[in-house]
Protein backbone atom coordinates (compact mmCIF):
# COMPACT_ATOMS: atom_id res chain seq x y z
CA UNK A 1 0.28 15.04 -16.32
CA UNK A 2 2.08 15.99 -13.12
CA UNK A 3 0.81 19.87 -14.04
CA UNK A 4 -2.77 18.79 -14.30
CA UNK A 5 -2.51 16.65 -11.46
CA UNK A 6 -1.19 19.98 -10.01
CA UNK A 7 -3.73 22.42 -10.83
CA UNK A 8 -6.53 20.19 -10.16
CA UNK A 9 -6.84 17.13 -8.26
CA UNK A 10 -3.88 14.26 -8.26
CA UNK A 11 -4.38 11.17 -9.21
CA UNK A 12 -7.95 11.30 -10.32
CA UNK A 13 -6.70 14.13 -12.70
CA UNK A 14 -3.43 11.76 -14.18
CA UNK A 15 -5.93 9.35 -14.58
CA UNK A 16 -8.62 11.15 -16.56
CA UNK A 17 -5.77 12.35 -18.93
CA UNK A 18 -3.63 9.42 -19.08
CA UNK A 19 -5.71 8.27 -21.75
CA UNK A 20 -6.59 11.20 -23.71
CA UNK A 21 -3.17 11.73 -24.82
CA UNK A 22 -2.29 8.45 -24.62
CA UNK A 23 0.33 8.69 -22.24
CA UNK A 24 2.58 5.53 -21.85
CA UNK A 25 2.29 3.24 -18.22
CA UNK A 26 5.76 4.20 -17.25
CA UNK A 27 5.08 8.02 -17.51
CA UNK A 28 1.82 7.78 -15.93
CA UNK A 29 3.60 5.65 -12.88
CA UNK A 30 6.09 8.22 -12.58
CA UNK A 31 3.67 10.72 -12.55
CA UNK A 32 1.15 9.30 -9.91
CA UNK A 33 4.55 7.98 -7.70
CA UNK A 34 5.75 11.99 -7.42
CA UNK A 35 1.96 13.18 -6.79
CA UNK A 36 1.41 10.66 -4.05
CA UNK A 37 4.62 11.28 -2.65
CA UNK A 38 4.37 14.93 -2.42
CA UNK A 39 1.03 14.34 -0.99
CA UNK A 40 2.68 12.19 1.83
CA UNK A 41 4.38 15.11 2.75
CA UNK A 42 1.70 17.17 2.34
CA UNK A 43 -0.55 15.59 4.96
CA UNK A 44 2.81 16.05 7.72
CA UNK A 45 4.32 19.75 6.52
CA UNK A 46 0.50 21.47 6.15
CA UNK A 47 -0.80 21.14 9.87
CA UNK A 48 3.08 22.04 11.47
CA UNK A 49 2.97 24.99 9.18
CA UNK A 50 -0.60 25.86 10.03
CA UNK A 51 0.42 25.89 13.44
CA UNK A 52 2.92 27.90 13.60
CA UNK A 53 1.44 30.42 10.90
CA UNK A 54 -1.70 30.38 13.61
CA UNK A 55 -3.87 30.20 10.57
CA UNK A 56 -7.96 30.17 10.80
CA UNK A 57 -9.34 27.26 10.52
CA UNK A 58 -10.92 28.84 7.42
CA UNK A 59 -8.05 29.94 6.40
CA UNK A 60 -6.28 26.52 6.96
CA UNK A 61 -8.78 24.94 4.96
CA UNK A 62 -8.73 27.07 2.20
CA UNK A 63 -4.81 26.57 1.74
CA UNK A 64 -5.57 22.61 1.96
CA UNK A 65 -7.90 22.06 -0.36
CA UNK A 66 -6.13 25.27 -3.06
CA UNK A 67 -2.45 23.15 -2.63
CA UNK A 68 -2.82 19.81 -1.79
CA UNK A 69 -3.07 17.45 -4.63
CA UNK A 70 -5.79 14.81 -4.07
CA UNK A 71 -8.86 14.76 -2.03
CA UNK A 72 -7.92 11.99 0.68
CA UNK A 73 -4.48 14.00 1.26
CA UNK A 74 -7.20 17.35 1.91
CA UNK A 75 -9.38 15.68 4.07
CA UNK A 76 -6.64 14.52 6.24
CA UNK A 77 -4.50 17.65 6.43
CA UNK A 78 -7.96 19.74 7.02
CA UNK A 79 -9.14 17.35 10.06
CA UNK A 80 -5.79 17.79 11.69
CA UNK A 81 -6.78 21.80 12.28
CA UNK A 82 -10.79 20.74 13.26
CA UNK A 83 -14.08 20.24 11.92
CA UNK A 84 -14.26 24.05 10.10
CA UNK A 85 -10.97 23.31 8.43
CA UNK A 86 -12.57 20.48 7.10
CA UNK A 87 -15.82 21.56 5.68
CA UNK A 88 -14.21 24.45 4.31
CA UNK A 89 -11.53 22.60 2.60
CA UNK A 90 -14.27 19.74 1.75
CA UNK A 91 -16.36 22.32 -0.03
CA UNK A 92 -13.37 24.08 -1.77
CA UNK A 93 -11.12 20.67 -3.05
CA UNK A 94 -14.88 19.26 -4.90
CA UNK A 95 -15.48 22.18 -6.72
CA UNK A 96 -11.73 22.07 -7.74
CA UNK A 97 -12.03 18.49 -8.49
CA UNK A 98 -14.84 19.48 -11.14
CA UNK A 99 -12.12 21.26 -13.62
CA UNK A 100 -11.49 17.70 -14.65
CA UNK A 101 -14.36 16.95 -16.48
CA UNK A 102 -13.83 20.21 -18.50
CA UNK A 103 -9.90 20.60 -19.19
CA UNK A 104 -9.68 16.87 -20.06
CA UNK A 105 -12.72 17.29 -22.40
CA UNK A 106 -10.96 20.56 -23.45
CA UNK A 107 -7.02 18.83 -23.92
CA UNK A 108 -9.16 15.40 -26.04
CA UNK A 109 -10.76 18.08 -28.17
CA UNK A 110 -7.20 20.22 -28.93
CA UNK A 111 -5.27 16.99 -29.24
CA UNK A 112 -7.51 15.39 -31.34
CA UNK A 113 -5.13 12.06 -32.44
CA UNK A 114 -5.56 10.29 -35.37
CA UNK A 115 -8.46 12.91 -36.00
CA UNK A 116 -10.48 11.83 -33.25
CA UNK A 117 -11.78 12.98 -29.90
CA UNK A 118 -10.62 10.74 -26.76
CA UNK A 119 -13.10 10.88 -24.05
CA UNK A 120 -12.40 9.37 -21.19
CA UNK A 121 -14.72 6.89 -19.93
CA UNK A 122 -13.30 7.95 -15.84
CA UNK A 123 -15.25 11.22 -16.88
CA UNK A 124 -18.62 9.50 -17.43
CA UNK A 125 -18.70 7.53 -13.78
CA UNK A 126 -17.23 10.70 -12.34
CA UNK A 127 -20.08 12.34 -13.43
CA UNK A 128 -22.89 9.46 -13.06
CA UNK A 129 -21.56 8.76 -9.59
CA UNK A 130 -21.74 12.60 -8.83
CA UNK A 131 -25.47 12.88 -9.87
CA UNK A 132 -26.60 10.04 -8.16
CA UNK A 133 -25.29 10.63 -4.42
CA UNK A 134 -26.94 14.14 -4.73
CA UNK A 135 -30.21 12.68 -6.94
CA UNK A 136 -30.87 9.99 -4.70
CA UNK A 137 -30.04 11.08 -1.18
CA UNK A 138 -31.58 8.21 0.48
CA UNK A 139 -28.96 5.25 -0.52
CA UNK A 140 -26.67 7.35 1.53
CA UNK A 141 -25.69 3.93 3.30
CA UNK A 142 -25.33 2.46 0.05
CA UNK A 143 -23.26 5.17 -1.13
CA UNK A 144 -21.04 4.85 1.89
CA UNK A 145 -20.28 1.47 1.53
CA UNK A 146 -19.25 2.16 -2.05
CA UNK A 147 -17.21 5.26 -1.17
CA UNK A 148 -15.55 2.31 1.79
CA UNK A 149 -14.76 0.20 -1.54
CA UNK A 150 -13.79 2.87 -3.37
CA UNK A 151 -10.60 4.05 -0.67
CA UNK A 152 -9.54 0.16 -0.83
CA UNK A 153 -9.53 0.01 -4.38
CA UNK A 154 -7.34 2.89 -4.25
CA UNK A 155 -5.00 1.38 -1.61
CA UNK A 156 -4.76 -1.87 -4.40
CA UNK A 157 -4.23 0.70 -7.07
CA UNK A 158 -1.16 2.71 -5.44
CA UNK A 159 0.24 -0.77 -4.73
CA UNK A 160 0.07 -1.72 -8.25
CA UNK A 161 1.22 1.91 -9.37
CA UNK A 162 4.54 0.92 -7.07
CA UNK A 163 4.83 -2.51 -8.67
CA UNK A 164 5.82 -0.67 -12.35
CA UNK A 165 7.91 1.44 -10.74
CA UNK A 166 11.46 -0.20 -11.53
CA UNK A 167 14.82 1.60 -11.49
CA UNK A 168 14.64 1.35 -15.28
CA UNK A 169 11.95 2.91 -15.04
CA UNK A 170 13.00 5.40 -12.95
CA UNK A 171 16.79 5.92 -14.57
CA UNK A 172 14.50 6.41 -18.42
CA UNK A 173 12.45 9.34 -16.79
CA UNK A 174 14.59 10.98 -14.79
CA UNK A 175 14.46 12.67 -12.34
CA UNK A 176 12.93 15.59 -14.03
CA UNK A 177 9.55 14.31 -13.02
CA UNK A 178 10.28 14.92 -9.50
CA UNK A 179 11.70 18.20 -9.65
CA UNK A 180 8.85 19.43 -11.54
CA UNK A 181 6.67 18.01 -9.44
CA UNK A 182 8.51 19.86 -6.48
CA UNK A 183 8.55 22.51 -8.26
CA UNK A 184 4.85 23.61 -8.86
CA UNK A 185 4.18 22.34 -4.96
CA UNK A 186 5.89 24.41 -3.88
CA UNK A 187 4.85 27.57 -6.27
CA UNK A 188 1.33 26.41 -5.57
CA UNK A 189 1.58 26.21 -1.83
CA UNK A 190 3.47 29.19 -1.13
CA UNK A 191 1.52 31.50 -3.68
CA UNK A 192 -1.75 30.48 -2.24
CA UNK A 193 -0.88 30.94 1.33
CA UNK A 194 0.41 34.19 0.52
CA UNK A 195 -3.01 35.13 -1.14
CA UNK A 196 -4.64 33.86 1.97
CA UNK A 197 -2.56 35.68 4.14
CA UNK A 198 -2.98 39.05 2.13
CA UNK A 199 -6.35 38.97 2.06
CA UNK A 200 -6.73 38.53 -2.12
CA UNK A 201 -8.31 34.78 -1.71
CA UNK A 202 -11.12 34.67 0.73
């Protein structure tokens, strides 16, 4: 979980695949606790590092949205370097955030327990709330008072994500988790910003 919330989008990718291979709560509140955190970091490190890199504001939105976990965490690293930063890395982190509907369709269908295909019902409002923002563009205030909800509910949700996380908890997983999760952040981030820098991701 903590490589597929790597590759693609966070939380909203632990939580799409949490089910499909019916990962236990412990391991999927371990998993969401050392994405968040690195995320934490994320939105302090990126913009000091930007800085002193003198990166584009392309170019600083690019990395964003290619290494930082979740969307919230991109938006708020990308604003930090301007309003280019952030369309770019806007633009970039949704099309990333689309591999989810495919590689957790794809892991359900290789899985396959007890003979069956898991989808995931988070894949169906993904994709319902998707169509209808761009379908119906003119509940736009309707779909910003949702999208309002939507960042609260997530503020409940990391608070109840915290409340499973006991030292039991923590002492069963490990610390494995973390160092993984370390790990590919740091793999990610450097290899992309490299590939920026070189000129082989435009």
């Amino acid at each position: 979980m903590i490589s597929f919330g790597t590759a693609i989008c966070g939380g909203s990718s632990i939580a799409a695949l949490a089910p499909v291979i019916r990962s236990q709560d412990d391991e999927t509140a371990v998993a969401l606790a050392t994405v968040f955190t690195l995320n934490s970091v994320a939105l302090f490190v990126f913009p000091l590092v930007g800085h002193l890199l003198a990166l584009s504001q392309r170019g600083f939105g690019l990395w964003a949205a290619l290494a930082i976990h979740d969307t919230s965490s991109v938006v708020g690293a990308a604003s930090a370097s301007g309003s280019a930063a952030l369309m770019v890395a806007t633009t970039v982190t949704l099309t990333r955030a689309v591999w989810i509907v495919l590689c957790a369709l794809g892991a359900g269908w290789l899985l396959r327990l007890d003979g069956k295909i898991k989808f995931p019902l988070f894949i169906l409002g993904f994709l319902l709330a998707a169509a209808l923002r761009s379908l119906v563009p003119a509940g736009e205030p309707v779909w910003h008072a949702l999208g309002a909800v939507a960042k609260q509910s997530l503020v409940v949700t990391l608070f109840l994500v915290g409340t499973g996380l006991t030292r039991d908890v923590l002492q069963h997983n490990g610390v494995r988790p973390l160092v993984q999760g370390v790990l590919l952040w740091l793999l990610v981030s450097v290899g992309t910003l490299s590939a920026i820098e070189t000129g082989w991701i435009r």
